[in-house]
Protein backbone atom coordinates (compact mmCIF):
# COMPACT_ATOMS: atom_id res chain seq x y z
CA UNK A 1 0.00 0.00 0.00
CA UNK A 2 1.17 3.39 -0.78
CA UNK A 3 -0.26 6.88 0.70
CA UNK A 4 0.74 10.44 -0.56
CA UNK A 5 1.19 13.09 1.53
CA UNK A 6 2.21 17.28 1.19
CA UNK A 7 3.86 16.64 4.78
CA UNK A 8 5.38 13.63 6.62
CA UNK A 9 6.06 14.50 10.33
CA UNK A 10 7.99 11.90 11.83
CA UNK A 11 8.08 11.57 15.48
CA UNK A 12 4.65 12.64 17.72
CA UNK A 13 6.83 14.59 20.68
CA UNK A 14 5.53 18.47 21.62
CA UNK A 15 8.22 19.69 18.35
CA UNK A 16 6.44 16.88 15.81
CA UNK A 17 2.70 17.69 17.10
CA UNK A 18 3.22 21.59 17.06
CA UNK A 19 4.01 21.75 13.55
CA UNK A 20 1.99 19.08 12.10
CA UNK A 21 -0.96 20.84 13.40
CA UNK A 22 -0.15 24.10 12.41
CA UNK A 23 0.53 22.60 8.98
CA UNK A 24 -2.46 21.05 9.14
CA UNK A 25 -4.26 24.27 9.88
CA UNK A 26 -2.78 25.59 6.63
CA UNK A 27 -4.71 23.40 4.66
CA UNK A 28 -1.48 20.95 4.18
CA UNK A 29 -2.14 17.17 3.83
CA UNK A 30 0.19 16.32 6.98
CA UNK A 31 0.77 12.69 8.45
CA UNK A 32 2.80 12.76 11.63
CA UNK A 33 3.80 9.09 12.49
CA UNK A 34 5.40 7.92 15.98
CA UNK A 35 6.50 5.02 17.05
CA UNK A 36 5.49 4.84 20.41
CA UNK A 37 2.26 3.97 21.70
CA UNK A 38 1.21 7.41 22.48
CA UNK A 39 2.32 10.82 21.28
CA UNK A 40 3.52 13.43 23.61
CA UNK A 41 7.31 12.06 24.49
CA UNK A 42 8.26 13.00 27.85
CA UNK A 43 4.99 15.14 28.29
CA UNK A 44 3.58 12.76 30.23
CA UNK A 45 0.65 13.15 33.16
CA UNK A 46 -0.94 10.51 34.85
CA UNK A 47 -3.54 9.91 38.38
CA UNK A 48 -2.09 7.49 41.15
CA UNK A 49 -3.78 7.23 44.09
CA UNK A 50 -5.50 10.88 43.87
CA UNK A 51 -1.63 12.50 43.24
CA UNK A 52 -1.54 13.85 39.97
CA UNK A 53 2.53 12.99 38.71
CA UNK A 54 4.25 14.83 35.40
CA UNK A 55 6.30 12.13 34.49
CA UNK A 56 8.30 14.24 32.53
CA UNK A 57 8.59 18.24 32.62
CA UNK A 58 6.51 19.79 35.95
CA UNK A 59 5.64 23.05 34.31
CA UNK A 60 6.39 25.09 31.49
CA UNK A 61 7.19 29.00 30.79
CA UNK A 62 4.44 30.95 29.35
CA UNK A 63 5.79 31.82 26.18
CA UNK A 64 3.07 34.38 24.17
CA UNK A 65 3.36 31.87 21.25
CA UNK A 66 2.47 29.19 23.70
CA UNK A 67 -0.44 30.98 24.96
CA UNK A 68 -1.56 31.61 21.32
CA UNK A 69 -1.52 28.28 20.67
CA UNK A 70 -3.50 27.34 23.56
CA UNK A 71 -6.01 29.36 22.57
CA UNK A 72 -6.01 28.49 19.34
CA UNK A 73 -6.55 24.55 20.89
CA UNK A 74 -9.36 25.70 22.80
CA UNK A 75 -7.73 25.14 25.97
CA UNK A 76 -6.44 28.53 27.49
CA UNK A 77 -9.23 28.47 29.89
CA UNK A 78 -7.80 25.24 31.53
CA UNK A 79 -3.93 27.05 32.41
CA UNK A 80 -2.81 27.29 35.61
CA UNK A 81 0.10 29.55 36.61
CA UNK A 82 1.69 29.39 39.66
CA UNK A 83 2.23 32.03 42.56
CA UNK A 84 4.52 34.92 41.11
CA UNK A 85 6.23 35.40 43.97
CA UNK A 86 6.78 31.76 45.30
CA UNK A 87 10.25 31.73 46.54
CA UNK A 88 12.97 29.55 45.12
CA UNK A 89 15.88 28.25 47.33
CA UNK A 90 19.28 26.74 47.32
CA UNK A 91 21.06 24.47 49.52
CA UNK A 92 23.56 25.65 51.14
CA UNK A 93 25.65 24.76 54.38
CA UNK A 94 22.61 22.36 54.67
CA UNK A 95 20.01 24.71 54.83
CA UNK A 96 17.33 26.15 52.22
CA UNK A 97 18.12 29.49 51.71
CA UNK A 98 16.07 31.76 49.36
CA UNK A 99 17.70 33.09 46.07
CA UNK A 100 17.01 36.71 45.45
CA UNK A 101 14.76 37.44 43.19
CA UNK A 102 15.75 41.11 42.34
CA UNK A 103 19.25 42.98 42.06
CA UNK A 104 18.56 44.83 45.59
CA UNK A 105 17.88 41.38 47.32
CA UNK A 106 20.99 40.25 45.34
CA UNK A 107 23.35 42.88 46.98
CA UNK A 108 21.91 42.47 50.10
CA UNK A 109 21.84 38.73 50.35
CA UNK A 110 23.88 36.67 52.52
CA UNK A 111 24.23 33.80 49.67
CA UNK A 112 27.10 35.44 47.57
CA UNK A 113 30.00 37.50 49.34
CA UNK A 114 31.30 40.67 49.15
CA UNK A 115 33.91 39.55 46.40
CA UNK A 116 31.47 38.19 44.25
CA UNK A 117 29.07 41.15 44.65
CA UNK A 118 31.93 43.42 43.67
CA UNK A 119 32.49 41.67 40.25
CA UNK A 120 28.78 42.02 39.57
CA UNK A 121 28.78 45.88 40.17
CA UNK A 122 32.25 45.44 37.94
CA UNK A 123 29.99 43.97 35.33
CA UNK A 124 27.66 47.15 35.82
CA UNK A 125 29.96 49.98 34.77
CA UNK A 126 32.95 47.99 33.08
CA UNK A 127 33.43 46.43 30.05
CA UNK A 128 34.55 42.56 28.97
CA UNK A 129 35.17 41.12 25.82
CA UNK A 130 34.49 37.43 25.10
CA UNK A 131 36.72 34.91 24.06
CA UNK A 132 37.01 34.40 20.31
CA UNK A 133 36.57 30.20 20.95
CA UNK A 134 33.71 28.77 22.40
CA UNK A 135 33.67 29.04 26.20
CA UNK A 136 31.98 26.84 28.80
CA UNK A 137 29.36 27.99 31.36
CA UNK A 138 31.55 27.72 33.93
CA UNK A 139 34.52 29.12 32.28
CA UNK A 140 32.19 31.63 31.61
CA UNK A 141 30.99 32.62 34.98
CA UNK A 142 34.68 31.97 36.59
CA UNK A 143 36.03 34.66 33.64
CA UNK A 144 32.83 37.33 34.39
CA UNK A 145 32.17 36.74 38.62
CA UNK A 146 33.34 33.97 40.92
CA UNK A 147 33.18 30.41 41.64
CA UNK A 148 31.09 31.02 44.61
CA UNK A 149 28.50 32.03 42.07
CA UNK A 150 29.13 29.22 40.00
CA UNK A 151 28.84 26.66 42.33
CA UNK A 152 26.19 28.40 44.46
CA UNK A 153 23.15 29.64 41.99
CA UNK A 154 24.69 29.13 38.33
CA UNK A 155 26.01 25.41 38.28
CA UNK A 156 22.23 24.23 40.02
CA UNK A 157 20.28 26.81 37.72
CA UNK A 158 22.27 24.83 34.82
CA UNK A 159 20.86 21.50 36.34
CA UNK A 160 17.73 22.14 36.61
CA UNK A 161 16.93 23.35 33.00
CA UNK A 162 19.49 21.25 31.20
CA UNK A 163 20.81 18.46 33.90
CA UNK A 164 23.82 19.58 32.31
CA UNK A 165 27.61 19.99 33.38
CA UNK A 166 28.76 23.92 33.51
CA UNK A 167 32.19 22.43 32.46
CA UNK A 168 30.93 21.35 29.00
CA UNK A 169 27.87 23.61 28.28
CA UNK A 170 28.44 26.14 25.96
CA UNK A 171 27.33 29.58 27.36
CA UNK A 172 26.92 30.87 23.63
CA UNK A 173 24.60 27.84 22.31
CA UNK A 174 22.62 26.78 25.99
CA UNK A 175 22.58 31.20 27.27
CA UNK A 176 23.06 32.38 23.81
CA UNK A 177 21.55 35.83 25.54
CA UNK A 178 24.32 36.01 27.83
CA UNK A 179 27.10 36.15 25.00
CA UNK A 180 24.82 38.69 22.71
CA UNK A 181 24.64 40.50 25.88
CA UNK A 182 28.98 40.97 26.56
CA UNK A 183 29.32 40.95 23.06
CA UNK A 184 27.06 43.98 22.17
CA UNK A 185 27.37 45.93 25.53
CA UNK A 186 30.50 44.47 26.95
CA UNK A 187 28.22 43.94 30.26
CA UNK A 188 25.74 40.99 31.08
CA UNK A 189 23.56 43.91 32.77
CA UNK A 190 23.53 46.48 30.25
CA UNK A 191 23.60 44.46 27.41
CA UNK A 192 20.31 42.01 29.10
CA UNK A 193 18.57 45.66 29.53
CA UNK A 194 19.58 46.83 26.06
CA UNK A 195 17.64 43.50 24.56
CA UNK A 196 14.75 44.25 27.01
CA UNK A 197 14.73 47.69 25.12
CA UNK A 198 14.80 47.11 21.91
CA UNK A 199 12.00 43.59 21.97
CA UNK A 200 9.50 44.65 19.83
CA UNK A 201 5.90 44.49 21.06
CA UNK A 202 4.24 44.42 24.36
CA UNK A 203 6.66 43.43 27.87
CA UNK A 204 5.21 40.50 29.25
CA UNK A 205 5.14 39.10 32.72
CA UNK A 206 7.37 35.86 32.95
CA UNK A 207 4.71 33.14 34.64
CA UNK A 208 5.26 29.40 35.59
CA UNK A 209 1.96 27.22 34.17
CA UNK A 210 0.88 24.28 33.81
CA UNK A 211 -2.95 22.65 33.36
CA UNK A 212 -5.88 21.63 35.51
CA UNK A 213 -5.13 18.09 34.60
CA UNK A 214 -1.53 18.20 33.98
CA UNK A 215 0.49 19.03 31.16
CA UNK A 216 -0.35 16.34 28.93
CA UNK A 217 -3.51 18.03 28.07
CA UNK A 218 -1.36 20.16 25.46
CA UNK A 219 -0.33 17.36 23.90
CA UNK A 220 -4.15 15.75 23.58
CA UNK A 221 -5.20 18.70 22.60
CA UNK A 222 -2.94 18.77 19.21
CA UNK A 223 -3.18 14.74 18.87
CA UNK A 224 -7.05 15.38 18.97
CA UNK A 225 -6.93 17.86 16.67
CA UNK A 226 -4.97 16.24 14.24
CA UNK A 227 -7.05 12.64 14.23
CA UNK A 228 -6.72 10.16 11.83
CA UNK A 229 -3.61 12.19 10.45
CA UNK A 230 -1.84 10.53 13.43
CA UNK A 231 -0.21 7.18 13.63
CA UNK A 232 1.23 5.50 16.71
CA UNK A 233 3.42 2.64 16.93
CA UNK A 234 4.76 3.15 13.48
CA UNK A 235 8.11 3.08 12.52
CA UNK A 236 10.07 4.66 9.97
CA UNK A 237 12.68 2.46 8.64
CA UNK A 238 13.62 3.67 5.47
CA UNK A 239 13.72 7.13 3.12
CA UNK A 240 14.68 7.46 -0.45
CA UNK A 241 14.51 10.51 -2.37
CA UNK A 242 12.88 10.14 -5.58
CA UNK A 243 13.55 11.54 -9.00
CA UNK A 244 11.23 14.40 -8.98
CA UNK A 245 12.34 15.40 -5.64
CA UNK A 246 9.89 13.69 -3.12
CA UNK A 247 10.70 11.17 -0.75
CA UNK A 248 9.97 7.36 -0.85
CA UNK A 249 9.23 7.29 3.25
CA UNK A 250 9.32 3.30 4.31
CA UNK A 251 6.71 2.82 7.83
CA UNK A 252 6.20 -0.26 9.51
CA UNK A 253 4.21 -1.30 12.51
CA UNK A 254 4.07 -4.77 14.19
CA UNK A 255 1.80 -6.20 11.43
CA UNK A 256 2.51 -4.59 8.11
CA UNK A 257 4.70 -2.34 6.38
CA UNK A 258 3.59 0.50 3.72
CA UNK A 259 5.06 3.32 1.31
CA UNK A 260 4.33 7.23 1.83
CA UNK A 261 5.48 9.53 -1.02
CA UNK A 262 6.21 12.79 0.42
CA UNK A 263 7.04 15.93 -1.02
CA UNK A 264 8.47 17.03 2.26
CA UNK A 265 9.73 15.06 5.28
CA UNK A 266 9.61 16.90 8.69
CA UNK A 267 12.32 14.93 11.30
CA UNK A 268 11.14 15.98 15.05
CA UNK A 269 12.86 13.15 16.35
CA UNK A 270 16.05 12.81 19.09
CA UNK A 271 18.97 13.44 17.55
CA UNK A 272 20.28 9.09 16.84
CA UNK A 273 17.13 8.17 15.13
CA UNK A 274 17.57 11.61 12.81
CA UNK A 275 21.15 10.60 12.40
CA UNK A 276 20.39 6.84 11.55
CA UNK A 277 17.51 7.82 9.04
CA UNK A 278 18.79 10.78 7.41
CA UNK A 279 22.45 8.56 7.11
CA UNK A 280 20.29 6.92 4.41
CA UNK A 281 20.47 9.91 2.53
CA UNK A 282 24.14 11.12 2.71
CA UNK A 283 26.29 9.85 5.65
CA UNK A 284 27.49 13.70 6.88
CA UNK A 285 24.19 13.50 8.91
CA UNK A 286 25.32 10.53 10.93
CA UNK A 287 28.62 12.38 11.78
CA UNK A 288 26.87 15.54 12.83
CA UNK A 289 24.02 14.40 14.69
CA UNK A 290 24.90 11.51 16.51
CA UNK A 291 27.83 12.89 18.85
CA UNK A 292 25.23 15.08 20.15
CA UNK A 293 24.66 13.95 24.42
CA UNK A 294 21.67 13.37 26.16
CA UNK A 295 21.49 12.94 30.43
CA UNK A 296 19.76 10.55 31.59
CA UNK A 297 17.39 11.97 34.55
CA UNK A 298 15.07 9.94 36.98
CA UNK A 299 12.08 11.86 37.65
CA UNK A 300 11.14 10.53 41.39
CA UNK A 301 7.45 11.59 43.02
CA UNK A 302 7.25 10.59 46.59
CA UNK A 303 3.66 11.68 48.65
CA UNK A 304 3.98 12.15 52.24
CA UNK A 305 1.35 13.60 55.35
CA UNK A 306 1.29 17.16 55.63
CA UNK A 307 1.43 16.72 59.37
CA UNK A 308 4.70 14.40 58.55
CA UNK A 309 6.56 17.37 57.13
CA UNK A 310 8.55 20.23 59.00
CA UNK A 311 8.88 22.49 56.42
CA UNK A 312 6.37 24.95 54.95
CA UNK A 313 6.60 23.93 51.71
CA UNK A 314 6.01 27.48 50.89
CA UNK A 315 7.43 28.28 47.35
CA UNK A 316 8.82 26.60 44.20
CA UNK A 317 11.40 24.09 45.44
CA UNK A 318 14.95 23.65 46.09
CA UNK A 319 17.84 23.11 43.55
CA UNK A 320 21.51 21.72 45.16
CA UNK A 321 25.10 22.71 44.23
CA UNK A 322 26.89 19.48 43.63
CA UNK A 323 29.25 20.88 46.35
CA UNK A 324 26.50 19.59 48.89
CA UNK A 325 27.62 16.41 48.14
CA UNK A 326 23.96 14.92 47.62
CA UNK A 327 22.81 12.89 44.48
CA UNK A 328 19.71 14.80 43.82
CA UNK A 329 19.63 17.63 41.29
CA UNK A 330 16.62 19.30 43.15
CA UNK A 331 13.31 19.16 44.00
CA UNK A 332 9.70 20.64 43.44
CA UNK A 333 6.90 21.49 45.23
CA UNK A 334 4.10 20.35 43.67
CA UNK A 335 1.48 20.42 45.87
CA UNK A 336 2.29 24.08 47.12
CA UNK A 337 2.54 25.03 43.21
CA UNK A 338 -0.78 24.30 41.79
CA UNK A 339 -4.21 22.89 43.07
CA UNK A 340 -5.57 19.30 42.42
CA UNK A 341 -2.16 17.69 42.93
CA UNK A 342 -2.20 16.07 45.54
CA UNK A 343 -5.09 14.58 47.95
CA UNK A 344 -6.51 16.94 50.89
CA UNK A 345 -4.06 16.87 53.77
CA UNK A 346 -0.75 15.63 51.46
CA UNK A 347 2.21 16.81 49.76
CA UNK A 348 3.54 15.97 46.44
CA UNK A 349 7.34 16.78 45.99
CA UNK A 350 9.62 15.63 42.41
CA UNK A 351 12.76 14.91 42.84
CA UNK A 352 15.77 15.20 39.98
CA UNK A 353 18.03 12.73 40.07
CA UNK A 354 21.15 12.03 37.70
CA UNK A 355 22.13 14.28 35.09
CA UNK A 356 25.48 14.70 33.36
CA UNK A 357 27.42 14.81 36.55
CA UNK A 358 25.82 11.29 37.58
CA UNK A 359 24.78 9.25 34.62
CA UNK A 360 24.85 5.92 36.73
CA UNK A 361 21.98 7.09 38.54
CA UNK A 362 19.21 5.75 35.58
CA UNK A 363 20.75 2.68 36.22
CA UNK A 364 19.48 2.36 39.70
CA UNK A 365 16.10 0.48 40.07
CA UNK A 366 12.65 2.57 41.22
CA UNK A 367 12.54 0.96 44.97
CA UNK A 368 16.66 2.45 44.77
CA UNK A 369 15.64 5.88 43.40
CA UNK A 370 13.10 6.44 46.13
CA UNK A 371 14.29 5.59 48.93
CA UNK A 372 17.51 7.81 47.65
CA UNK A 373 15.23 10.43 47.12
CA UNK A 374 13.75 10.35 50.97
CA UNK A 375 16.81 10.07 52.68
CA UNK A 376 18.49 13.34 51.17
CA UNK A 377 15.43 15.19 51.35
CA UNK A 378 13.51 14.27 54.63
CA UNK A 379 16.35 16.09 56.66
CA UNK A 380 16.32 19.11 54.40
CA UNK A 381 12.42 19.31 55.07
CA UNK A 382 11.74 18.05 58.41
CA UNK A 383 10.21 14.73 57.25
CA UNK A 384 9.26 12.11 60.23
CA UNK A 385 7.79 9.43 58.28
CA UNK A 386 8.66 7.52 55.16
CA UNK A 387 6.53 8.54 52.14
CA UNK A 388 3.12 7.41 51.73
CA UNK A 389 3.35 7.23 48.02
CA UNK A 390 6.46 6.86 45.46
CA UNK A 391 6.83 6.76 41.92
CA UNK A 392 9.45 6.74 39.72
CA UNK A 393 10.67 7.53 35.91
CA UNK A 394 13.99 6.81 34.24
CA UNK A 395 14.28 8.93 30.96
CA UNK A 396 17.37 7.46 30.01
CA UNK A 397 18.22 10.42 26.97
CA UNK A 398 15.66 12.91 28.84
CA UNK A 399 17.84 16.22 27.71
CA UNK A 400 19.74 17.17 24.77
CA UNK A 401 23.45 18.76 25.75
CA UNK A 402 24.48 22.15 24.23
CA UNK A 403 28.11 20.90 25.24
CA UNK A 404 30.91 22.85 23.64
CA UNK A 405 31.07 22.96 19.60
CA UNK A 406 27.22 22.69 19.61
CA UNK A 407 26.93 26.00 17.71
CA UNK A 408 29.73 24.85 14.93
CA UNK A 409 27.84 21.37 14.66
CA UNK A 410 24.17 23.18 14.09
CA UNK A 411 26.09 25.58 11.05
CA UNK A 412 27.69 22.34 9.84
CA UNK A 413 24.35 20.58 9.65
CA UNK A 414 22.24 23.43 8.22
CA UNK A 415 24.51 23.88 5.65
CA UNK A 416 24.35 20.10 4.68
CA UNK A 417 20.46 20.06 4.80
CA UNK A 418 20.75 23.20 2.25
CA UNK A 419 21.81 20.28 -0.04
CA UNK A 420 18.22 18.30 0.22
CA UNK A 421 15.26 20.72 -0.26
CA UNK A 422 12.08 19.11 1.30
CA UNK A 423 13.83 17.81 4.24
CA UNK A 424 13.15 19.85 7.50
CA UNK A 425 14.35 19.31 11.19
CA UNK A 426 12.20 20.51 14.34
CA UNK A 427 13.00 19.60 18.60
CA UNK A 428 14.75 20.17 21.34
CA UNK A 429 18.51 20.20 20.77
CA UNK A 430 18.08 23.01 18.09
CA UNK A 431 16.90 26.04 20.16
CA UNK A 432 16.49 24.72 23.71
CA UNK A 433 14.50 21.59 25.60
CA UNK A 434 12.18 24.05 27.19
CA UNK A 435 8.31 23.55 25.85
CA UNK A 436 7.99 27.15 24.94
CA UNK A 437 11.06 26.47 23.20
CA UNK A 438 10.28 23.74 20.99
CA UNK A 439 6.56 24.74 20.23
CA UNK A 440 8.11 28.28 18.94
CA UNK A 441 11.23 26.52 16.74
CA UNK A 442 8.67 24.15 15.47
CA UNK A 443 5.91 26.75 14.60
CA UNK A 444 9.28 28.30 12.81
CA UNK A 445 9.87 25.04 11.09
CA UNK A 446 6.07 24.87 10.23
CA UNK A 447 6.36 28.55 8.30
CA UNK A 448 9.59 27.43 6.44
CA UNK A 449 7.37 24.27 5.29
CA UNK A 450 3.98 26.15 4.38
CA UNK A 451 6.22 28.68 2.40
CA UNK A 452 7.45 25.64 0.00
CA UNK A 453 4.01 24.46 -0.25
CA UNK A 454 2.48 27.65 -1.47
């Protein structure tokens, strides 16, 4: 059997779903095929025992093209956002202290010393140049301020959006603001207020959401929308490009195997199963994509008796420098965060563990992971009783890693694609993991696609 189709999306994640809907909404004759059981990837919410658990990402920046699409699904009505002013805090010395959250509560906090304060006011009137090469995070931060304020707010900051390493990030491909920022201004301050200036249209408030029933109900949302132009469990396992320019696009499921022709081939898949299909086509992409990293990260949910817990639990959560010498990455507070998560008189609190600084943590079994999990954080928190629920997740390549050279490698493989019009790439290791992130790079993607189609 053989199907034709204006647009193959291959791979059902938030990237694949965001622009095979908004190609479909173009009038495009779209099929987005995943081989998983269900589309979403790591977006993944589900109801144990009255605690409502995000497998995957806890909450997601409310990006105005986000919020357009939401309301575009029908949907807006059912966003959440947390408390604006929830506090966050950082381990240190063994206690939760808050970070500030504005420059006069940085100056006058007790986290960073006077040292480190002074080469932030040095940042403020003086002027740096960047290195020529790419530089690390933490060479970065070392070069600009101090290692106190690596190791103190940067280095956890960096795990808990990327579960990365500060050694190997690249400040100009994972903070690409930071190095527009030095290089235009020759200040991180200035030169952050200078693109706050000059961002066309209205400021808007940065706020923390999520959905009544989780954040999964973005991804039904699209997958409902889309229908019958969605297939699960199906494979790709082979792409030829034809004489006149489309693609012969191979897809098998457990039972059968069948033929699309495509005049264009959208990839929104991790960066190994890109590399192994696309090799098909000219081997370059197998070089380029495949050295790209991923961390592993356990997401771990344990439920416990309000009554059971000494602290508060008032605010976002805590992250920890690996100076603490703990395993986890950090932790949220769910249950203080957003209603409906939890059952009347509990807590819910996520737990990070793993990472690129501890890769053999995915390798520890569930029963492992949570009782990890309780013993680092039931002294931080007062707990007197072991948890009354636990779940946990291994996502064993859970986050790309914009490790040093990532900029060079994207240039190197845009240039190649340039080579084989009708092939497109859309998801997280292009412009950032973040949701907000993909949906806008793949609603990018979607308007490069629908421009070729008209």
């Amino acid at each position: 059997m053989t199907r034709h189709a204006q647009a193959l999306v291959v791979g059902g994640g938030i990237s694949g779903l965001t622009c095979a809907y908004s190609l479909q909404k173009a009038g495009a004759e779209v099929l987005l095929v995943e081989a998983s059981p269900r589309p979403g990837g790591v977006i993944n919410s589900v109801r144990r025992d009255g605690f409502l658990l995000e497998l995957g990402p806890q909450s997601f920046s409310g990006t105005s093209q986000l919020r357009a699409l939401c309301t575009d699904l029908g949907i807006a009505d059912q966003l959440l956002e947390a408390p604006a002013r929830a506090p966050r805090y950082v381990l240190i010395d063994g206690k939760l202290e808050a970070v500030p959250m504005s420059p006069p509560a940085f100056f006058t906090s007790k986290l960073i010393n006077g040292s480190t304060k002074w080469a932030l006011a040095r940042d403020i009137f003086g002027k740096s140049t960047p290195p020529d090469g790419d530089e690390s995070v933490a060479a970065f931060v070392r070069r600009k301020f101090s290692d106190q304020l690596l190791d103190r707010l940067v280095g956890p900051f960096v795990s808990g959006v990327y579960a990365g390493d500060p050694e190997k990030l690249s400040v100009r491909s994972a903070f690409p603001m930071l190095y527009e920022a030095e290089t235009a201004s020759g200040s991180i301050v200035r030169g952050m207020f200078r693109v706050a200036k000059n961002k066309k249209g209205p400021r808007e408030r940065p706020t923390l959401n999520t959905f009544r029933e989780g954040n999964e109900t973005l991804v039904r949302a699209l997958s409902n929308k889309l229908g019958s132009a969605t297939l699960t469990q199906t494979s790709v396992t082979k792409i030829d490009k034809q004489n006149d320019g489309s693609f012969a696009v191979t897809l098998e499921t457990s039972r059968s195997s069948e033929s699309v022709i495509a005049k264009r081939v959208i990839f929104a898949t991790p960066t190994q199963v890109t590399a192994n299909l696309l090799s098909q086509l000219d081997s370059a992409f197998g070089s380029l994509l495949a050295p790209v990293e991923y961390a592993a990260v356990a997401v771990v949910s344990l439920g416990y008796r309000k009554s059971d817990v000494g602290h508060s639990l008032d605010g976002f959560g805590f992250l920890v420098p690996r100076s603490a010498g703990l395993r986890i990455l950090g932790t949220v507070w769910n249950s203080s965060l957003f209603p409906g998560r939890a059952p009347d008189g509990q807590a819910l609190l996520t737990t990070f563990v793993g990472g690129a600084t501890d890769p053999s943590a995915a390798k520890l079994s569930a029963e492992e992971l949570s009782g990890l999990v309780h013993r680092e954080i039931a002294p931080l928190l007062g707990i007197k009783s072991d948890p009354a629920f636990c779940s946990a997740t291994i996502w064993p390549r859970a986050l790309p890693q914009y490790n040093l050279g990532h900029g060079e490698r994207l240039a190197s493989l845009a240039k190649n694609l340039s080579r084989f019009p009708g092939i497109f790439l859309t998801g997280n290791y292009l412009r950032g993991p973040a949701i907000g992130s993909c949906v806008e790079q793949a609603l990018a993607v979607a308007d490069e696609v629908k421009a070729t189609v008209r």
